[in-house]
C-alpha atoms as a PDB file:
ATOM      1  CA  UNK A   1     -52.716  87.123 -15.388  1.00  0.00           C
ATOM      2  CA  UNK A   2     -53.199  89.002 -18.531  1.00  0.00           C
ATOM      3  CA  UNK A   3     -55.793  88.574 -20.836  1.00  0.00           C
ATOM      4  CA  UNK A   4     -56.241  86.594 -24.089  1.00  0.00           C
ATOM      5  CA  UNK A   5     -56.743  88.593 -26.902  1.00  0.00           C
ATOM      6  CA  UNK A   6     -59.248  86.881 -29.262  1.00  0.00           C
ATOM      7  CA  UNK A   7     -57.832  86.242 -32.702  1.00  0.00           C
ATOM      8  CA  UNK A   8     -60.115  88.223 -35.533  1.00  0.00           C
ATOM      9  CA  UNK A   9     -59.490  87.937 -39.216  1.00  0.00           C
ATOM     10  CA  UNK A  10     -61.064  89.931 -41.654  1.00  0.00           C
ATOM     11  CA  UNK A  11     -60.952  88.280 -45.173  1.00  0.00           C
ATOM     12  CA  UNK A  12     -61.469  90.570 -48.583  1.00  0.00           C
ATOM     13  CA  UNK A  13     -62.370  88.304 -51.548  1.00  0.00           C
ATOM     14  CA  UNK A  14     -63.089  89.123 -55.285  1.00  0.00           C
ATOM     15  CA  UNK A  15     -62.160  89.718 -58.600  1.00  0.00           C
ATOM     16  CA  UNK A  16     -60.069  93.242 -58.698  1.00  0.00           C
ATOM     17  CA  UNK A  17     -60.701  92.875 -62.665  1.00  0.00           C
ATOM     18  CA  UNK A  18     -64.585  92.521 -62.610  1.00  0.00           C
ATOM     19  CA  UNK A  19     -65.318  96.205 -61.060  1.00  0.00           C
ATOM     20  CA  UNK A  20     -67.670  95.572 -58.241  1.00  0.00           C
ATOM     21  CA  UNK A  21     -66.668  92.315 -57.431  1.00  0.00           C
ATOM     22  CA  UNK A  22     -64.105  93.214 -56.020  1.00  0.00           C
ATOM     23  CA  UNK A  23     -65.215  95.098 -53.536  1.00  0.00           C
ATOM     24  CA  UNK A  24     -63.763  92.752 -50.490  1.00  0.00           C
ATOM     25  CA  UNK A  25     -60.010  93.173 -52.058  1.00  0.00           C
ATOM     26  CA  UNK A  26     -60.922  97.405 -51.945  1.00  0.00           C
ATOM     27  CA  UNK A  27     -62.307  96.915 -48.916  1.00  0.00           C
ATOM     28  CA  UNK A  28     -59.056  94.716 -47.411  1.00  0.00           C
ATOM     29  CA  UNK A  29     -56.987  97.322 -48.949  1.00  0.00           C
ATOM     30  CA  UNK A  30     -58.499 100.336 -47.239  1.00  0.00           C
ATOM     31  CA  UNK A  31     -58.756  98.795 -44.083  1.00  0.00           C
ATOM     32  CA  UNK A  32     -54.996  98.023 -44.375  1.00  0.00           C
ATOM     33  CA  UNK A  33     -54.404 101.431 -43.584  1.00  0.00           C
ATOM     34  CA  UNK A  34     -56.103 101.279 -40.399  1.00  0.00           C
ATOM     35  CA  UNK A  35     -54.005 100.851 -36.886  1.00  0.00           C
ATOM     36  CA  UNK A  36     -55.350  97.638 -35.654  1.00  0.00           C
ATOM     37  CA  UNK A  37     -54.346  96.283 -32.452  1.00  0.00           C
ATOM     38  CA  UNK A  38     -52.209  93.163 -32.432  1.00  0.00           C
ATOM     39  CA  UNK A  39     -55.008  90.680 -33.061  1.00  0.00           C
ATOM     40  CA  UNK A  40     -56.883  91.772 -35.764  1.00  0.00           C
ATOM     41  CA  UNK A  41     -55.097  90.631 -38.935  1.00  0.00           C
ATOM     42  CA  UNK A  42     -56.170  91.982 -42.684  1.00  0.00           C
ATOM     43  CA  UNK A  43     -56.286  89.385 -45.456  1.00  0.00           C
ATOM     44  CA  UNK A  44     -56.149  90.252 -49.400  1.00  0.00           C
ATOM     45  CA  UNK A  45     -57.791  87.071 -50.121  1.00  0.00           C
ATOM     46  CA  UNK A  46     -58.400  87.885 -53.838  1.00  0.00           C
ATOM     47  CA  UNK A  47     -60.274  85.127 -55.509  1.00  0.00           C
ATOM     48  CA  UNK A  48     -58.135  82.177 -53.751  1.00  0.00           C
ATOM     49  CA  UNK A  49     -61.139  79.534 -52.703  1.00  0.00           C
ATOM     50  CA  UNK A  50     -58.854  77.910 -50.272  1.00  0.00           C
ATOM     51  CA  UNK A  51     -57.578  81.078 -48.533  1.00  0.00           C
ATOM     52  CA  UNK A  52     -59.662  80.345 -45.074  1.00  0.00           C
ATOM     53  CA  UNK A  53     -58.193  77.115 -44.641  1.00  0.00           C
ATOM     54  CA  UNK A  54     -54.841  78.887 -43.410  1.00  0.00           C
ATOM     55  CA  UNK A  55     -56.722  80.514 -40.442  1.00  0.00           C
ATOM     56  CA  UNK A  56     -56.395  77.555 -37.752  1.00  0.00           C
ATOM     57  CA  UNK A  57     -56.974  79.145 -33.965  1.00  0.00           C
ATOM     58  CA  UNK A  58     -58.954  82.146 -35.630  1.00  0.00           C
ATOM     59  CA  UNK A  59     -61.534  83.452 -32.995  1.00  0.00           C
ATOM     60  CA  UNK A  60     -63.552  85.152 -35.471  1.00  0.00           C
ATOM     61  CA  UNK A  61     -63.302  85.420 -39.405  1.00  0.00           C
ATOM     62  CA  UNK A  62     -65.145  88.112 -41.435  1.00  0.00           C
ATOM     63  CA  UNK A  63     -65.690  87.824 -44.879  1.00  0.00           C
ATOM     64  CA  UNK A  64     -66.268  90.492 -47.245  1.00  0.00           C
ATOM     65  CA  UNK A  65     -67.536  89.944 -50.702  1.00  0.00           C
ATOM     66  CA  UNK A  66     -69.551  90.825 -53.318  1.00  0.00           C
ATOM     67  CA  UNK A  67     -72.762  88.683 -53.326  1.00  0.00           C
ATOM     68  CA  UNK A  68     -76.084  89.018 -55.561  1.00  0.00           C
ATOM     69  CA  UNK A  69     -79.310  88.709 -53.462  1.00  0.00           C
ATOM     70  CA  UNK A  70     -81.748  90.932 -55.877  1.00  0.00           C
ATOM     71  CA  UNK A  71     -81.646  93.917 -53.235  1.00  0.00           C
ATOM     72  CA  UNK A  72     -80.384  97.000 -55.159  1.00  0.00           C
ATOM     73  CA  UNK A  73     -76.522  97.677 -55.797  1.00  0.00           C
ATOM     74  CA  UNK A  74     -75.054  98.614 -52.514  1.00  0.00           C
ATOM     75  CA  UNK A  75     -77.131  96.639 -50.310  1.00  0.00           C
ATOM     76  CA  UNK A  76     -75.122  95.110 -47.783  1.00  0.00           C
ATOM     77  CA  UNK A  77     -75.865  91.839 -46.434  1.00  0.00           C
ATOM     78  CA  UNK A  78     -74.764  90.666 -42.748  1.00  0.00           C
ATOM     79  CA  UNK A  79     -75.283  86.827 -42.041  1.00  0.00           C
ATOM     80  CA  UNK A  80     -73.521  83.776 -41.502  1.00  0.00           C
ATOM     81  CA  UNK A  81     -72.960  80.331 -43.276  1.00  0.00           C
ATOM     82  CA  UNK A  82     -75.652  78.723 -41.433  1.00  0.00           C
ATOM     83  CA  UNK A  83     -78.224  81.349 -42.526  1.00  0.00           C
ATOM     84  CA  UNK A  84     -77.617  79.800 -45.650  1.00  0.00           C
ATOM     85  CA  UNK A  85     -79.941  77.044 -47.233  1.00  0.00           C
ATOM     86  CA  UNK A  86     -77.357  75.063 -49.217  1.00  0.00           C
ATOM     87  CA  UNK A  87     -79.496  74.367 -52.092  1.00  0.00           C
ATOM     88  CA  UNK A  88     -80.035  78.508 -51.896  1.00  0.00           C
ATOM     89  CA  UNK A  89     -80.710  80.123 -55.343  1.00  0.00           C
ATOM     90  CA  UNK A  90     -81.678  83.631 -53.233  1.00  0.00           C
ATOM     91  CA  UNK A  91     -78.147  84.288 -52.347  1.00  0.00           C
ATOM     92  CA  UNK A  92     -74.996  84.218 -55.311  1.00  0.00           C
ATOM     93  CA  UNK A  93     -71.458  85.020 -54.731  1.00  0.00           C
ATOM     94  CA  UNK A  94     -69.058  83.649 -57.342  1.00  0.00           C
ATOM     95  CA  UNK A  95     -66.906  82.324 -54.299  1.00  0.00           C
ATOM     96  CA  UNK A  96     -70.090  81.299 -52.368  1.00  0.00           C
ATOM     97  CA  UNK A  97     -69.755  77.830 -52.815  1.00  0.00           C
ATOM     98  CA  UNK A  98     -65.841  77.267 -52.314  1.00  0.00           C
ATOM     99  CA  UNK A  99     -66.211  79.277 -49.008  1.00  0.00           C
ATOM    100  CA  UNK A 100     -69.406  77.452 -47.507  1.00  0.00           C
ATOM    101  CA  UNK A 101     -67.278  74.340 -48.768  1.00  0.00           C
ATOM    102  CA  UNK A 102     -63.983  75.456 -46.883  1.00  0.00           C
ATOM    103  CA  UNK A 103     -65.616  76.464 -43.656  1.00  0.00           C
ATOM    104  CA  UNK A 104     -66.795  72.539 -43.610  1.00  0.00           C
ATOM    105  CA  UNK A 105     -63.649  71.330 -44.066  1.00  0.00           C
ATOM    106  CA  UNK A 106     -62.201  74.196 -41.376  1.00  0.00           C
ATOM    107  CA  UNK A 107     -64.747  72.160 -38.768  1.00  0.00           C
ATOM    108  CA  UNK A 108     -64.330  68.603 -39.781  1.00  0.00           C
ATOM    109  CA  UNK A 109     -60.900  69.324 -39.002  1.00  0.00           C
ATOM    110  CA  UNK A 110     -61.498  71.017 -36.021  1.00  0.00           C
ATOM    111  CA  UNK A 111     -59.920  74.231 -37.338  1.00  0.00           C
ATOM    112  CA  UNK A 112     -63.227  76.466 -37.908  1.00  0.00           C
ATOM    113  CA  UNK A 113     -63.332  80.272 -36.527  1.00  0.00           C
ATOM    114  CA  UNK A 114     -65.797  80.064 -33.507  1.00  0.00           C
ATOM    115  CA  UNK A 115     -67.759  82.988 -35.304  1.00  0.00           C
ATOM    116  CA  UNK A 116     -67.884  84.027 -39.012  1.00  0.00           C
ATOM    117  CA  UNK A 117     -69.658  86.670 -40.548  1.00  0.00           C
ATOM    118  CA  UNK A 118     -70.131  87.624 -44.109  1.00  0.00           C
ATOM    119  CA  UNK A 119     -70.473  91.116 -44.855  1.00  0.00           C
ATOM    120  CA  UNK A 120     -72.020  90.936 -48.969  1.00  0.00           C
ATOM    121  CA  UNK A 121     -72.125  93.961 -50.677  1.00  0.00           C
ATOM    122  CA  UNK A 122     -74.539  93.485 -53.713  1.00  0.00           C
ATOM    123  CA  UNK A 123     -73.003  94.637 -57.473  1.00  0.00           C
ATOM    124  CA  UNK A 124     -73.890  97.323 -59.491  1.00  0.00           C
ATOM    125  CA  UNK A 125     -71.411  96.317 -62.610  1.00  0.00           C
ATOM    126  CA  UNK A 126     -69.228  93.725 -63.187  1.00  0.00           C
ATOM    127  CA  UNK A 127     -67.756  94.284 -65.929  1.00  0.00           C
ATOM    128  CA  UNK A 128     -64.109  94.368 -67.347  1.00  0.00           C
ATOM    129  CA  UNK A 129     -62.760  97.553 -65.846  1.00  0.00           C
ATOM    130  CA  UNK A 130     -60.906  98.031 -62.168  1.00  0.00           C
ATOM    131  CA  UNK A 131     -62.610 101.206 -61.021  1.00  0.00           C
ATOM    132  CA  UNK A 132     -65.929 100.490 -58.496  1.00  0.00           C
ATOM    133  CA  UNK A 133     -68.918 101.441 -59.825  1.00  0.00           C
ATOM    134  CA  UNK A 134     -69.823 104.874 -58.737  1.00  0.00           C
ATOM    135  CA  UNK A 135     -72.919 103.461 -56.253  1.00  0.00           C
ATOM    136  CA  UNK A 136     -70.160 101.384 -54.394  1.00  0.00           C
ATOM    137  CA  UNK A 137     -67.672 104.590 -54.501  1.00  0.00           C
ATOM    138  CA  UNK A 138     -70.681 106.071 -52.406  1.00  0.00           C
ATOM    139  CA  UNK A 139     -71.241 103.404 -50.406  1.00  0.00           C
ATOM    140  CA  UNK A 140     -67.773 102.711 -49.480  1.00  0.00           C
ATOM    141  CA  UNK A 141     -67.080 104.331 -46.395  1.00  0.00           C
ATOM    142  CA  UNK A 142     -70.213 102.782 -45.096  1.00  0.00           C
ATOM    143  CA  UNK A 143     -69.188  99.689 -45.831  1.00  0.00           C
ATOM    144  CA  UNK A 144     -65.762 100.244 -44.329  1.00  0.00           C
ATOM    145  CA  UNK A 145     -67.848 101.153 -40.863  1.00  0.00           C
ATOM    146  CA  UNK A 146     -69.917  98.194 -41.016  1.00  0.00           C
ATOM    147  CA  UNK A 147     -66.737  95.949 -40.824  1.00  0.00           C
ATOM    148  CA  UNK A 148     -65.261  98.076 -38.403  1.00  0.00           C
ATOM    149  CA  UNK A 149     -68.139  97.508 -36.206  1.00  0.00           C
ATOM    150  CA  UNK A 150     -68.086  94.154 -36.671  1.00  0.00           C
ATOM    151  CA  UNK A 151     -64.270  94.076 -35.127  1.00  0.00           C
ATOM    152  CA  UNK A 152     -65.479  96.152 -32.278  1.00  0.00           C
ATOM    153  CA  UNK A 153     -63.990  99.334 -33.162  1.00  0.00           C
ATOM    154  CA  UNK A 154     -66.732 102.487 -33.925  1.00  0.00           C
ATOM    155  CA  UNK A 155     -64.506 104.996 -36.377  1.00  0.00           C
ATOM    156  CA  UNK A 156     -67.043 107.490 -36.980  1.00  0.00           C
ATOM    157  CA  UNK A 157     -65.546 109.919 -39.822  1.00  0.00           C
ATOM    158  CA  UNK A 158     -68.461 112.663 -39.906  1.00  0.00           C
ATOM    159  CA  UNK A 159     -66.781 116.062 -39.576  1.00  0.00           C
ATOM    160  CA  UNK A 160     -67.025 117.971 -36.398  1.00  0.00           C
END
């Protein structure tokens, strides 16, 4: 009998346009490049609210955005929906409250992800402009690791 391979999705939102936020399409993008194996699917989710909804008989959906919690820029947050108070002020993403709002329609419908995770990177600048700020340059291949980890797969890329 072989073995079922649990579904994972990773999901990159943001705003390409507005620098640092989008650091979850940059991040999508990079990881894009990876070899994955066969049930690990990248999504350019961009700054479509709606885009978990098409992830029925997902395992285990990771989001990556951009999200302001007053830490300083390149702080990465690791939590999940229900860490969040919904009345929260602490915790802003610009897609914050269309995903919190989509993963409760995902379970009333029976279609949630057994496990999400956000992965929030917090902003330097987000400004016009479609360059990362220079702290989340930095900061990027960390970043890249920390989702990477949160797959299952450890990619150390220190030199030897």
């Amino acid at each position: 009998m072989g073995t079922k391979h649990h579904q994972i999705v990773v999901l990159g939102m943001g705003n390409e346009l507005l620098k640092d936020e989008g650091i979850g399409v940059h991040i999508a993008r990079a990881l894009r490049e990876t070899p994955f194996p066969s049930n690990v699917v990248v999504v350019d989710g961009g700054t479509l609210p709606d885009a978990p909804l098409s992830f029925e008989g997902v395992d285990k959906l990771i989001v990556v955005d951009a999200v302001r919690a007053g830490e300083e820029p390149g702080a990465v947050y690791h939590f999940r929906p229900e860490d969040i108070e919904p009345d929260s002020k602490a915790l802003t993403s610009l897609h914050q409250i269309s995903l919190l709002e989509n993963l409760w329609l995902m379970e009333r419908f029976s279609q949630k992800p057994r496990e999400v995770i956000i992965i929030g990177v917090e902003p330097e600048d987000m400004s016009l402009g479609l360059e990362l700020s220079a702290r989340l340059q930095e900061r990027f291949p960390q970043i890249v690791e920390i989702v990477l980890e949160e797959i299952g797969i450890t990619h150390t890329r220190k030199g030897g």
